[in-house]
C-alpha atoms as a PDB file:
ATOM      1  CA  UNK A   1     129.659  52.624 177.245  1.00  0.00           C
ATOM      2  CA  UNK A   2     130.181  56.497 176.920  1.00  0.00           C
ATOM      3  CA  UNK A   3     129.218  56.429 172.770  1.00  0.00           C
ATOM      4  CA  UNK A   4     126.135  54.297 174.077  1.00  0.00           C
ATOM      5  CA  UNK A   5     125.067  56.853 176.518  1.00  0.00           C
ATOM      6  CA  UNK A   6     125.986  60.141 174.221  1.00  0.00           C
ATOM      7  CA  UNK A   7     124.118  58.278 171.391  1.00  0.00           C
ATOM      8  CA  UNK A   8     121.141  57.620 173.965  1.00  0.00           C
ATOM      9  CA  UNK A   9     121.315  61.337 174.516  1.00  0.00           C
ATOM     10  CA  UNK A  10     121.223  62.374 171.242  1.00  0.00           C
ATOM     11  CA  UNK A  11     117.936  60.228 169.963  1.00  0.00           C
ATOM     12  CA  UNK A  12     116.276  61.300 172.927  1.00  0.00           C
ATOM     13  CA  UNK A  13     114.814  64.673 172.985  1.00  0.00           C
ATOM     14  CA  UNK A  14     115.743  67.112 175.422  1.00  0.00           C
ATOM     15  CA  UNK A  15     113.395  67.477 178.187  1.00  0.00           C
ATOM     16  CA  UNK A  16     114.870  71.133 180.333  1.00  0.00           C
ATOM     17  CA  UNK A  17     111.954  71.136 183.053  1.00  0.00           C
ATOM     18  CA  UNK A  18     113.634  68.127 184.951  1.00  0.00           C
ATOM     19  CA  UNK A  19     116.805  70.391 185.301  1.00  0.00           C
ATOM     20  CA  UNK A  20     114.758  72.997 187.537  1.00  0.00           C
ATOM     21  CA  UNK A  21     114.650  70.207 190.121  1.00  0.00           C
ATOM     22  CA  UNK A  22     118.766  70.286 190.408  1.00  0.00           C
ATOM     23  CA  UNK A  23     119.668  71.229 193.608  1.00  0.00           C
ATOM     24  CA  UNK A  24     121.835  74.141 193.606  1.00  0.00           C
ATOM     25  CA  UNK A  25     124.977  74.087 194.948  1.00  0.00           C
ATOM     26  CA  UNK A  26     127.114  77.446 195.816  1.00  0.00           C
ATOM     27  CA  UNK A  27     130.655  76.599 195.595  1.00  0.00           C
ATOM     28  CA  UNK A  28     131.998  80.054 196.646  1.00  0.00           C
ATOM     29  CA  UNK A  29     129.582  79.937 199.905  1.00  0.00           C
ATOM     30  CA  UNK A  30     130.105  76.364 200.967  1.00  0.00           C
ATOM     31  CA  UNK A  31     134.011  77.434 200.544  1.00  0.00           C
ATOM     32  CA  UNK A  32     133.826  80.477 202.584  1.00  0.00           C
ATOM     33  CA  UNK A  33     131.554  78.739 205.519  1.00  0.00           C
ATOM     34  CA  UNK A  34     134.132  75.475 205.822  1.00  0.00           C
ATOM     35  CA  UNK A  35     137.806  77.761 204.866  1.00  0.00           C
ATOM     36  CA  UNK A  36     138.381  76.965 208.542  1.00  0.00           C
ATOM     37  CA  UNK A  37     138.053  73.105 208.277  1.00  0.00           C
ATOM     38  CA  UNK A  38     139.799  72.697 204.941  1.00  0.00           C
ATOM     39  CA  UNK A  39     142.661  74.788 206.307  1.00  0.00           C
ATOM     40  CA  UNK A  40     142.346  72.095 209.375  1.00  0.00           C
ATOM     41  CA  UNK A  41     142.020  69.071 206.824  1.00  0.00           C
ATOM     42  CA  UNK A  42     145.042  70.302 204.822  1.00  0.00           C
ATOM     43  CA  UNK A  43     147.401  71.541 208.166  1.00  0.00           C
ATOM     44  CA  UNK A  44     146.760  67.440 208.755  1.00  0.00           C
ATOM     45  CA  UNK A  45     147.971  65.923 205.573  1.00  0.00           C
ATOM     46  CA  UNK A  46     151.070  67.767 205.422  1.00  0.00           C
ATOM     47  CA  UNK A  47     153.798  65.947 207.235  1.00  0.00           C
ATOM     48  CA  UNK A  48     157.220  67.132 208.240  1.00  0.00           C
ATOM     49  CA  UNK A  49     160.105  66.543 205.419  1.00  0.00           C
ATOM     50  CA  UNK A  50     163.107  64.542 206.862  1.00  0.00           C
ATOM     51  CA  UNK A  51     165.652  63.784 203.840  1.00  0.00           C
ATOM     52  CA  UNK A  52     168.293  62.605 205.560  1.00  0.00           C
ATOM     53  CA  UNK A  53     166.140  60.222 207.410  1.00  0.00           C
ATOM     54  CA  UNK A  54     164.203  59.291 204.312  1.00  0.00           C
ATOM     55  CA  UNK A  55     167.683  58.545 202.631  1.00  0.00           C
ATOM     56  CA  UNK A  56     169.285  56.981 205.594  1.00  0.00           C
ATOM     57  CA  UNK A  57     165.530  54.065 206.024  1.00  0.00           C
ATOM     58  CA  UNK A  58     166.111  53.778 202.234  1.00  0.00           C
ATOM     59  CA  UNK A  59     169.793  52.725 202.842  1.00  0.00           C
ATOM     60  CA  UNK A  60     168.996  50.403 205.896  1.00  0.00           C
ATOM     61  CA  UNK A  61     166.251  47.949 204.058  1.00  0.00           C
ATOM     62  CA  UNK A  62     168.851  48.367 200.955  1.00  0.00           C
ATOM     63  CA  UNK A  63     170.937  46.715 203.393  1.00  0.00           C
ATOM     64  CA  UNK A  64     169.045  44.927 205.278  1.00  0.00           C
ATOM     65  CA  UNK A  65     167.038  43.090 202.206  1.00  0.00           C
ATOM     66  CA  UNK A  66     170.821  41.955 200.464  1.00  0.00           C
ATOM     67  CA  UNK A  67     169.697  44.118 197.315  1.00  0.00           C
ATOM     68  CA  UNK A  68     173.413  45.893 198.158  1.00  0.00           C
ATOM     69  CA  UNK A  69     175.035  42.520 197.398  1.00  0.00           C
ATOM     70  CA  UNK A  70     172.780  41.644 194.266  1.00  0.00           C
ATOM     71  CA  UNK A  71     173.787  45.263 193.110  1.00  0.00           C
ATOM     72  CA  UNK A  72     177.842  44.699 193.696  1.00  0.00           C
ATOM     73  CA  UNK A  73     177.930  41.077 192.187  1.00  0.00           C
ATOM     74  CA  UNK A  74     175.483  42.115 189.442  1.00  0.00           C
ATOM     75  CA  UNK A  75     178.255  45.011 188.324  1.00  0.00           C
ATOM     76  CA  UNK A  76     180.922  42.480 188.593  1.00  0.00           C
ATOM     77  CA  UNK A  77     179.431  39.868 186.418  1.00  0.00           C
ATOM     78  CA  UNK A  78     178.758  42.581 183.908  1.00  0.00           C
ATOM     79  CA  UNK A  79     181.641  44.045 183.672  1.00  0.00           C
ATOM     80  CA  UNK A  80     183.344  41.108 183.252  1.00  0.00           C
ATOM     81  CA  UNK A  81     181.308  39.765 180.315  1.00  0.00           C
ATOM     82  CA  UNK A  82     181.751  43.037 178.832  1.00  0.00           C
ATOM     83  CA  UNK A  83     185.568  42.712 179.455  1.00  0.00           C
ATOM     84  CA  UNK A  84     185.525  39.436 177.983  1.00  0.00           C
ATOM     85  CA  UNK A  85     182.879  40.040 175.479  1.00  0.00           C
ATOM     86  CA  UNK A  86     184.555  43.137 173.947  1.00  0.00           C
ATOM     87  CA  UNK A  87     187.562  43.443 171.538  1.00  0.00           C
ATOM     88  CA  UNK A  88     189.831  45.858 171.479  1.00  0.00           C
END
């Protein structure tokens, strides 16, 4: 789609006066008239960190969910079958 389009562009001829119609957009002034809502926008998405009670939900639906016990018979089985498996 994007070699059909830059192809498209390149058989066409260039045509500049429809790029006078553009509207024109000031990034620095539409910056400097809304710095006190994006400051307000970002002060929103930032939440308060809380490791140990990130770590300590993590552990509970580890639990909770019997992926603990999956994990403990899982390293059982394999090291057995390694033990068996291996010589020496």
């Amino acid at each position: 789609m994007l070699i059909d389009l830059a192809q498209t562009l390149l058989q066409s001829p260039v045509d500049m006066t429809h790029l006078a119609h553009i509207p024109h957009i000031d990034l620095f002034q539409s910056l400097h008239t809304t710095d006190t809502e994006l400051l307000g926008q970002i002060k929103g998405m930032i939440k308060e960190t809380d490791l140990g009670g990130d770590i300590s939900k993590s552990w509970q639906h580890f639990v909770k969910t019997g992926q603990v016990w999956a994990f403990l018979i899982g390293a059982i089985v394999g090291y057995l079958a390694k033990t068996f498996t291996s010589y020496g």
